[in-house]
C-alpha atoms as a PDB file:
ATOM      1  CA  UNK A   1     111.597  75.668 152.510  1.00  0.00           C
ATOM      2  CA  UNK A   2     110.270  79.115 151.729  1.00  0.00           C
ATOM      3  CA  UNK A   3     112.683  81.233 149.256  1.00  0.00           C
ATOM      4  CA  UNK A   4     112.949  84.413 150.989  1.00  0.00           C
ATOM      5  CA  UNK A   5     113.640  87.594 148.906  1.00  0.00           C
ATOM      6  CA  UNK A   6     114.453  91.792 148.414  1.00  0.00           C
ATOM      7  CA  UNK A   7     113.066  93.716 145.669  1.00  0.00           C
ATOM      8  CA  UNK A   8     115.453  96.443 145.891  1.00  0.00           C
ATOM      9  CA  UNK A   9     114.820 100.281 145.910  1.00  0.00           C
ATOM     10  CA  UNK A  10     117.210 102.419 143.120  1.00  0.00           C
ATOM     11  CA  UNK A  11     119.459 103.180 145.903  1.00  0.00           C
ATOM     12  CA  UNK A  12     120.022  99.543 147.116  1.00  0.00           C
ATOM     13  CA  UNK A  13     120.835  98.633 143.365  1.00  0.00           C
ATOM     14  CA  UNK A  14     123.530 101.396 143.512  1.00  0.00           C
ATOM     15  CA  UNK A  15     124.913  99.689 146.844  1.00  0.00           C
ATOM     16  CA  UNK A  16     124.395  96.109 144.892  1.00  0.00           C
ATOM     17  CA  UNK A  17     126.249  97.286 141.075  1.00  0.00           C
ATOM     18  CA  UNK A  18     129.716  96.733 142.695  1.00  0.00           C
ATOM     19  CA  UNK A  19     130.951  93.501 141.276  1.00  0.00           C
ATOM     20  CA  UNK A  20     132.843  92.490 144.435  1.00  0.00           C
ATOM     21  CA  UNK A  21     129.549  93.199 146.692  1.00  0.00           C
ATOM     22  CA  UNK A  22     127.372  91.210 144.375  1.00  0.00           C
ATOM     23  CA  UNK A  23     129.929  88.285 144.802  1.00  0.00           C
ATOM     24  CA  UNK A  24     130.307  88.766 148.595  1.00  0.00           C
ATOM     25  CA  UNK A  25     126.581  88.159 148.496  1.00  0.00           C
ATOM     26  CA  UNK A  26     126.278  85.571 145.972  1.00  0.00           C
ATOM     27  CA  UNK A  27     128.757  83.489 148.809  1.00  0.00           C
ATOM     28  CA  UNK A  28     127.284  84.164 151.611  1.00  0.00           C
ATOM     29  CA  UNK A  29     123.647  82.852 150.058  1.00  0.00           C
ATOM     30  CA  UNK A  30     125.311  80.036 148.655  1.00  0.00           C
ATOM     31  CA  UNK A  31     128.461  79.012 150.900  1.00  0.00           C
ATOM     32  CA  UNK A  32     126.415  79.996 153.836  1.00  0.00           C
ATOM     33  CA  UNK A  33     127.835  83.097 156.668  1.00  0.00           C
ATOM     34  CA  UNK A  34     131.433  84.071 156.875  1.00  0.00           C
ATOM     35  CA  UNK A  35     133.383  86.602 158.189  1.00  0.00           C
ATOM     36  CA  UNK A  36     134.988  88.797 156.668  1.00  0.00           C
ATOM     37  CA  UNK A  37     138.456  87.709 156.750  1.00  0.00           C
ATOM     38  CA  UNK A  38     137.660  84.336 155.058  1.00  0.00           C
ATOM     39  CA  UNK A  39     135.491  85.757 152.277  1.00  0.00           C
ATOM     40  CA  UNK A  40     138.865  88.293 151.981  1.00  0.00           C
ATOM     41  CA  UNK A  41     141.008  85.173 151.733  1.00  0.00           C
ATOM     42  CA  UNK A  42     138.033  83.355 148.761  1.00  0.00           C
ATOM     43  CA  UNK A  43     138.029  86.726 146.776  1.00  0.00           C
ATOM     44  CA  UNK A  44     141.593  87.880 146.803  1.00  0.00           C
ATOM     45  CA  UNK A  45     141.725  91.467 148.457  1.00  0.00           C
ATOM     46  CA  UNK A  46     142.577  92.759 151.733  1.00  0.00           C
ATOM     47  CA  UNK A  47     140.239  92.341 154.473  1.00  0.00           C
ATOM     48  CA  UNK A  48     139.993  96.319 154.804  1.00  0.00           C
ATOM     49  CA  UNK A  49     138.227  95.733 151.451  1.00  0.00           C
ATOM     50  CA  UNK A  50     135.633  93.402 152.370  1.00  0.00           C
ATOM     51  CA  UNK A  51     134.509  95.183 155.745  1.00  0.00           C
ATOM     52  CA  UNK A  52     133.857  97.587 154.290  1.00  0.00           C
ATOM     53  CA  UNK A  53     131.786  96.213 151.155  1.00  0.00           C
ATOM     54  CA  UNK A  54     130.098  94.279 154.271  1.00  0.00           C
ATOM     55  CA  UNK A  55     129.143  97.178 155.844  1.00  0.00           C
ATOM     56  CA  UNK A  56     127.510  98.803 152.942  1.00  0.00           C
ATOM     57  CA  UNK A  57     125.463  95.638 152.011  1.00  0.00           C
ATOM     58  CA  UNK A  58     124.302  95.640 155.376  1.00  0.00           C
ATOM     59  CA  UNK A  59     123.444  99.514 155.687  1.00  0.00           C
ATOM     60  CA  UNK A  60     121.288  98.411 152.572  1.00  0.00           C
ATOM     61  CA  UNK A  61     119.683  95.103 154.439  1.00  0.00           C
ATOM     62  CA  UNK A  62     121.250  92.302 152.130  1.00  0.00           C
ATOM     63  CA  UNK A  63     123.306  91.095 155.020  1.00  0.00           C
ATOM     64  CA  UNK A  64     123.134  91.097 158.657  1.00  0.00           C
ATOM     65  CA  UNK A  65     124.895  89.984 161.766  1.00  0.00           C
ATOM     66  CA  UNK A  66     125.064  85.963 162.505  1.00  0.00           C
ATOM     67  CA  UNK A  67     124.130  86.125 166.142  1.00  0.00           C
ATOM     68  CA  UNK A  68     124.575  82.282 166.536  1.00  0.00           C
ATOM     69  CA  UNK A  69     128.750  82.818 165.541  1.00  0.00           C
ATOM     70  CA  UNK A  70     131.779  84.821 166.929  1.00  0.00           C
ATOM     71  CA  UNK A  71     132.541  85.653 169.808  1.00  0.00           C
ATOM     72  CA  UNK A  72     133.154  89.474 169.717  1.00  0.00           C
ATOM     73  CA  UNK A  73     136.874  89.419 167.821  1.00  0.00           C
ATOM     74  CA  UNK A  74     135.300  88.065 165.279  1.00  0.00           C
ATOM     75  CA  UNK A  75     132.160  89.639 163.502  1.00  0.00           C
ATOM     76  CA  UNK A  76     130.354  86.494 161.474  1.00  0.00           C
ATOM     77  CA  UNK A  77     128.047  87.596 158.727  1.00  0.00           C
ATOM     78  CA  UNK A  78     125.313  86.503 156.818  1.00  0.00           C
ATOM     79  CA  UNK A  79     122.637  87.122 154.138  1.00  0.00           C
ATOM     80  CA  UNK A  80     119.493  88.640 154.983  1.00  0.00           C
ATOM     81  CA  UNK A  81     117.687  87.035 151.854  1.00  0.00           C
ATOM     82  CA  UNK A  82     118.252  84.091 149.540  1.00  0.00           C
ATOM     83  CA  UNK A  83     117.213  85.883 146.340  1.00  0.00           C
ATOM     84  CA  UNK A  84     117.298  89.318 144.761  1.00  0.00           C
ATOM     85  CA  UNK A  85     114.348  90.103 142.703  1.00  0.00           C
ATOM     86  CA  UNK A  86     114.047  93.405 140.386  1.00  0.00           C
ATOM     87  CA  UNK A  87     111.217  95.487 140.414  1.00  0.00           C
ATOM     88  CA  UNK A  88     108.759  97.138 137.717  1.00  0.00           C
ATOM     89  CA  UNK A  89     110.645  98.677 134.972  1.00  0.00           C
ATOM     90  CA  UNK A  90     111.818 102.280 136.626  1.00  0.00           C
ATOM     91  CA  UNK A  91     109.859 105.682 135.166  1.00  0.00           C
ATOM     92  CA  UNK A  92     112.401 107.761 135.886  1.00  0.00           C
ATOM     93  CA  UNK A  93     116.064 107.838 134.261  1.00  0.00           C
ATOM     94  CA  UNK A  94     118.598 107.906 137.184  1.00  0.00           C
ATOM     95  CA  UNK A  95     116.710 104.863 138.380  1.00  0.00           C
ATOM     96  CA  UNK A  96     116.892 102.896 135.456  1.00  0.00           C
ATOM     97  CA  UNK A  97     120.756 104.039 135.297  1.00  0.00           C
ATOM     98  CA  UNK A  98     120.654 102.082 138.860  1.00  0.00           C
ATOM     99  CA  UNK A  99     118.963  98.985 137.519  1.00  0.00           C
ATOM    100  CA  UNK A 100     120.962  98.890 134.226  1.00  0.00           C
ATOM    101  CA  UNK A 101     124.687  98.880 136.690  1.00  0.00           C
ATOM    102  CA  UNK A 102     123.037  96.007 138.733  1.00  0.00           C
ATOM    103  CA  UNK A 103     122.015  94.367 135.537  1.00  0.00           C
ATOM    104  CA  UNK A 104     126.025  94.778 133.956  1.00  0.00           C
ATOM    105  CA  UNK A 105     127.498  93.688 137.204  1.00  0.00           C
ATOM    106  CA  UNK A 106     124.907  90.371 137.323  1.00  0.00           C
ATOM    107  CA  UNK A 107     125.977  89.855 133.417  1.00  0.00           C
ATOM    108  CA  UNK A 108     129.849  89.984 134.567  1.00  0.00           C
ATOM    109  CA  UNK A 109     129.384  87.543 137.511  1.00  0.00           C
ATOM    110  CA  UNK A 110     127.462  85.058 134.938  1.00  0.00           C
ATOM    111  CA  UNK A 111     129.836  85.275 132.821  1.00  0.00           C
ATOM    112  CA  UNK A 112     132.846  84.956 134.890  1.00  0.00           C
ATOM    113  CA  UNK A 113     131.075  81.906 136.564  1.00  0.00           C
ATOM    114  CA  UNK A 114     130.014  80.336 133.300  1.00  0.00           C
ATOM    115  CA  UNK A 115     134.122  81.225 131.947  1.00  0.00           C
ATOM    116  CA  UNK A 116     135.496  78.993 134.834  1.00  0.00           C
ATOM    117  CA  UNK A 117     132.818  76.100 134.447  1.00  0.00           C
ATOM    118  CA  UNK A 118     134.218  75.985 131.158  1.00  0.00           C
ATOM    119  CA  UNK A 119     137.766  75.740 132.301  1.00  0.00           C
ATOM    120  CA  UNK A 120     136.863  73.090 134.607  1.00  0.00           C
ATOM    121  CA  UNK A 121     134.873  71.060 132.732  1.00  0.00           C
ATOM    122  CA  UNK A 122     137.803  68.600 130.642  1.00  0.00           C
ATOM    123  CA  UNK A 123     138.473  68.063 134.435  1.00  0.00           C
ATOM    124  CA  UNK A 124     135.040  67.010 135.564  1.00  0.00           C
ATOM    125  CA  UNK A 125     133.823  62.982 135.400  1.00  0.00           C
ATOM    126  CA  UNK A 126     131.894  62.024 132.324  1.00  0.00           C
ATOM    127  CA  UNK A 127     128.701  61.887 134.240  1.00  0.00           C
ATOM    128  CA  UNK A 128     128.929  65.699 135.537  1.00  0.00           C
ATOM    129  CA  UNK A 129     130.331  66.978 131.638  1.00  0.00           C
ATOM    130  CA  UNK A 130     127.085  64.788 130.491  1.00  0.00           C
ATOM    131  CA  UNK A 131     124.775  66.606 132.600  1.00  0.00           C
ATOM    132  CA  UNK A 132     126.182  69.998 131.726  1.00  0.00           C
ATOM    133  CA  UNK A 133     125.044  71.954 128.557  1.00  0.00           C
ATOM    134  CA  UNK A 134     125.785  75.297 127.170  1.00  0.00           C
ATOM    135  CA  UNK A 135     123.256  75.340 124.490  1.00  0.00           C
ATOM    136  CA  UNK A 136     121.240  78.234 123.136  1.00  0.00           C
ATOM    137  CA  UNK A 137     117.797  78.368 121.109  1.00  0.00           C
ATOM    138  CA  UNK A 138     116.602  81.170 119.421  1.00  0.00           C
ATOM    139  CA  UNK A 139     112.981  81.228 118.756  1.00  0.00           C
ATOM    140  CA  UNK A 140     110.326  83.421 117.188  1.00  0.00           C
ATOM    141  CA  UNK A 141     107.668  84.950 119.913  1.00  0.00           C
ATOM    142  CA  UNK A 142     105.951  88.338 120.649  1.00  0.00           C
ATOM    143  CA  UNK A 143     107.031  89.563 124.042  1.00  0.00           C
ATOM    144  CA  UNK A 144     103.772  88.076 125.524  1.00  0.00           C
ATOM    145  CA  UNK A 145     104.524  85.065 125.032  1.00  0.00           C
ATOM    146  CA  UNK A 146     108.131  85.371 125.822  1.00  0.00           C
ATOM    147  CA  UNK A 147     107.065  86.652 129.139  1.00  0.00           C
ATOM    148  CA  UNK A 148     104.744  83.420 129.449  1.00  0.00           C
ATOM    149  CA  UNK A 149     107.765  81.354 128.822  1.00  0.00           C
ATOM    150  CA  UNK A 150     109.928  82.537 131.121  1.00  0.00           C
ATOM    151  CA  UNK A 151     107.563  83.230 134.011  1.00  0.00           C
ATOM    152  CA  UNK A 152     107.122  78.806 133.458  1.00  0.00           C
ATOM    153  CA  UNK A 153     110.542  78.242 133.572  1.00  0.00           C
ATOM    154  CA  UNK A 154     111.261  80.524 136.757  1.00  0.00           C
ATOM    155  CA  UNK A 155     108.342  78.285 137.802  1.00  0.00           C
ATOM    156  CA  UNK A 156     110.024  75.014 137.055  1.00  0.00           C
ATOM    157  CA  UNK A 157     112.909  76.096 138.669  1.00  0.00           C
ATOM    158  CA  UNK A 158     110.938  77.279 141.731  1.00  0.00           C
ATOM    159  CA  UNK A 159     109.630  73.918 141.821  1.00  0.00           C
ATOM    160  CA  UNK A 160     112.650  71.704 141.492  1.00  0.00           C
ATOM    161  CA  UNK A 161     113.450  68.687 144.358  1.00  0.00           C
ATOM    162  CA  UNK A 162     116.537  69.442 145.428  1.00  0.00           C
ATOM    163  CA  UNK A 163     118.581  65.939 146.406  1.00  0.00           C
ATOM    164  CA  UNK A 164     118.783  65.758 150.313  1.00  0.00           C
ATOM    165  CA  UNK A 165     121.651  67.079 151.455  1.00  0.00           C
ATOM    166  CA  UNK A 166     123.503  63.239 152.763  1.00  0.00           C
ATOM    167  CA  UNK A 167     123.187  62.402 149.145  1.00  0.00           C
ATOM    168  CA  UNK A 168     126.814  61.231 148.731  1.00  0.00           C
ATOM    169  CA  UNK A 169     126.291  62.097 144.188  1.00  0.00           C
ATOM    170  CA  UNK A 170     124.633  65.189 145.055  1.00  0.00           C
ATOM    171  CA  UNK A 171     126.655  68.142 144.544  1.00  0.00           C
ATOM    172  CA  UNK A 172     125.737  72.048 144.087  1.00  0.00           C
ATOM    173  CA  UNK A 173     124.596  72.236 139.917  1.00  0.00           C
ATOM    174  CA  UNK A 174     124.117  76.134 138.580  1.00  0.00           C
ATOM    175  CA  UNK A 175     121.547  76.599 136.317  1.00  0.00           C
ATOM    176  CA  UNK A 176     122.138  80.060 134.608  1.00  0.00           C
ATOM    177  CA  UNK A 177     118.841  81.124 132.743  1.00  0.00           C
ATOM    178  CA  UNK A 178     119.033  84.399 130.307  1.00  0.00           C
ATOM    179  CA  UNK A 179     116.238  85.177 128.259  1.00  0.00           C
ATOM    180  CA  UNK A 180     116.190  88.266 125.857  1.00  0.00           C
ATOM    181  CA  UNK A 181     115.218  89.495 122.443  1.00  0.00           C
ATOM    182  CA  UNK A 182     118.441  88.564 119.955  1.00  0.00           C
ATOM    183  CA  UNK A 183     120.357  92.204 120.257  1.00  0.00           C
ATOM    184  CA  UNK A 184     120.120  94.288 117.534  1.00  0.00           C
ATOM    185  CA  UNK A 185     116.547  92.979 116.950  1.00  0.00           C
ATOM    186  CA  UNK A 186     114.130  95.182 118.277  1.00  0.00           C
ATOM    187  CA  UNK A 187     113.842  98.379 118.056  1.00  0.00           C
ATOM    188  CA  UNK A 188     114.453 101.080 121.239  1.00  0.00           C
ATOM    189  CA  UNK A 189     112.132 102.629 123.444  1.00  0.00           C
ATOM    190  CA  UNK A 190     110.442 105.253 121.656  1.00  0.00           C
ATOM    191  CA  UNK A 191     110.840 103.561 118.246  1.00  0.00           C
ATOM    192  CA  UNK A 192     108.495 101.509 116.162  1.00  0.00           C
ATOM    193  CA  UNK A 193     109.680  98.841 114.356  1.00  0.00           C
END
């Protein structure tokens, strides 16, 4: 299957920033379409809420209408794309302000998801805790090479099999990839160091 995806404009990474629309989308790529009631009831705010997060991800074309569900009380919706993928680096300031509140609300869903995986693993079967890892390594490159290396391991991920779907031990496994120079480390833009 073809991975279909948005590369955002400044203004659709505005619409995108807001924590609870980023998660709306996250579960409607991954849980499949909803409406807007149930996601309500799965995020814990009123419905009010959510229709109206829906509508703005849709004025921005990150969801859209399921067609094939409801029946006219109920509006079913779903994503328009199954990945989000940034652009070049913006020129001008107000649009890297845009990028950098998409990139803070992506870091707070990560880290929320990667806070309750923790929680839940002690409660997980020794084979699943096995497979799991939270591991770091911190290596010396130049930022070409870094680049190389992480443009392989998008690749690899690109790549992987996924088990068929009436795999009875096949379950939904997150692989959360961050790659960045140690903070602290380099210098700013406009510096030498």
């Amino acid at each position: 299957m073809e991975l279909t995806s948005i590369t955002p404009t400044p203004q659709m990474l505005r619409a995108l920033a807001h924590p609870t629309r980023l998660k709306m989308l996250g579960m409607l790529r991954i849980d499949g379409p909803a409406t807007a009631t149930s996601l309500a009831t799965r995020l814990g705010i009123n419905t009010g809420q959510t229709s109206y997060h829906l509508r703005q991800l849709a004025q921005h074309g990150f969801v859209v209408d399921d067609a094939e569900r409801g029946n006219g009380r109920e509006r079913w919706w779903k994503a328009a794309h199954q990945s989000t993928i940034t652009g070049d680096m913006p020129e001008r300031p107000e649009d890297q302000e845009a990028l950098d509140a998409y990139m803070q609300a992506v870091a707070v869903m990560y880290t929320q998801q990667l806070q309750a995986a923790v929680e839940e693993m002690s409660l997980l079967p020794l084979r699943w805790r096995e497979a799991s890892t939270l591991s770091d390594y911190h290596v010396r490159v130049t930022a070409e090479h870094a680049e190389q290396l992480t443009t392989k391991m998008h690749d690899l991920f690109m790549d992987l099999r996924e088990d068929e779907d009436d795999d009875p031990d096949a379950v939904d496994f997150v692989f959360q990839f961050q790659a960045f120079p140690r903070p602290g480390y380099v210098a700013t833009a406009g510096e030498e160091r």
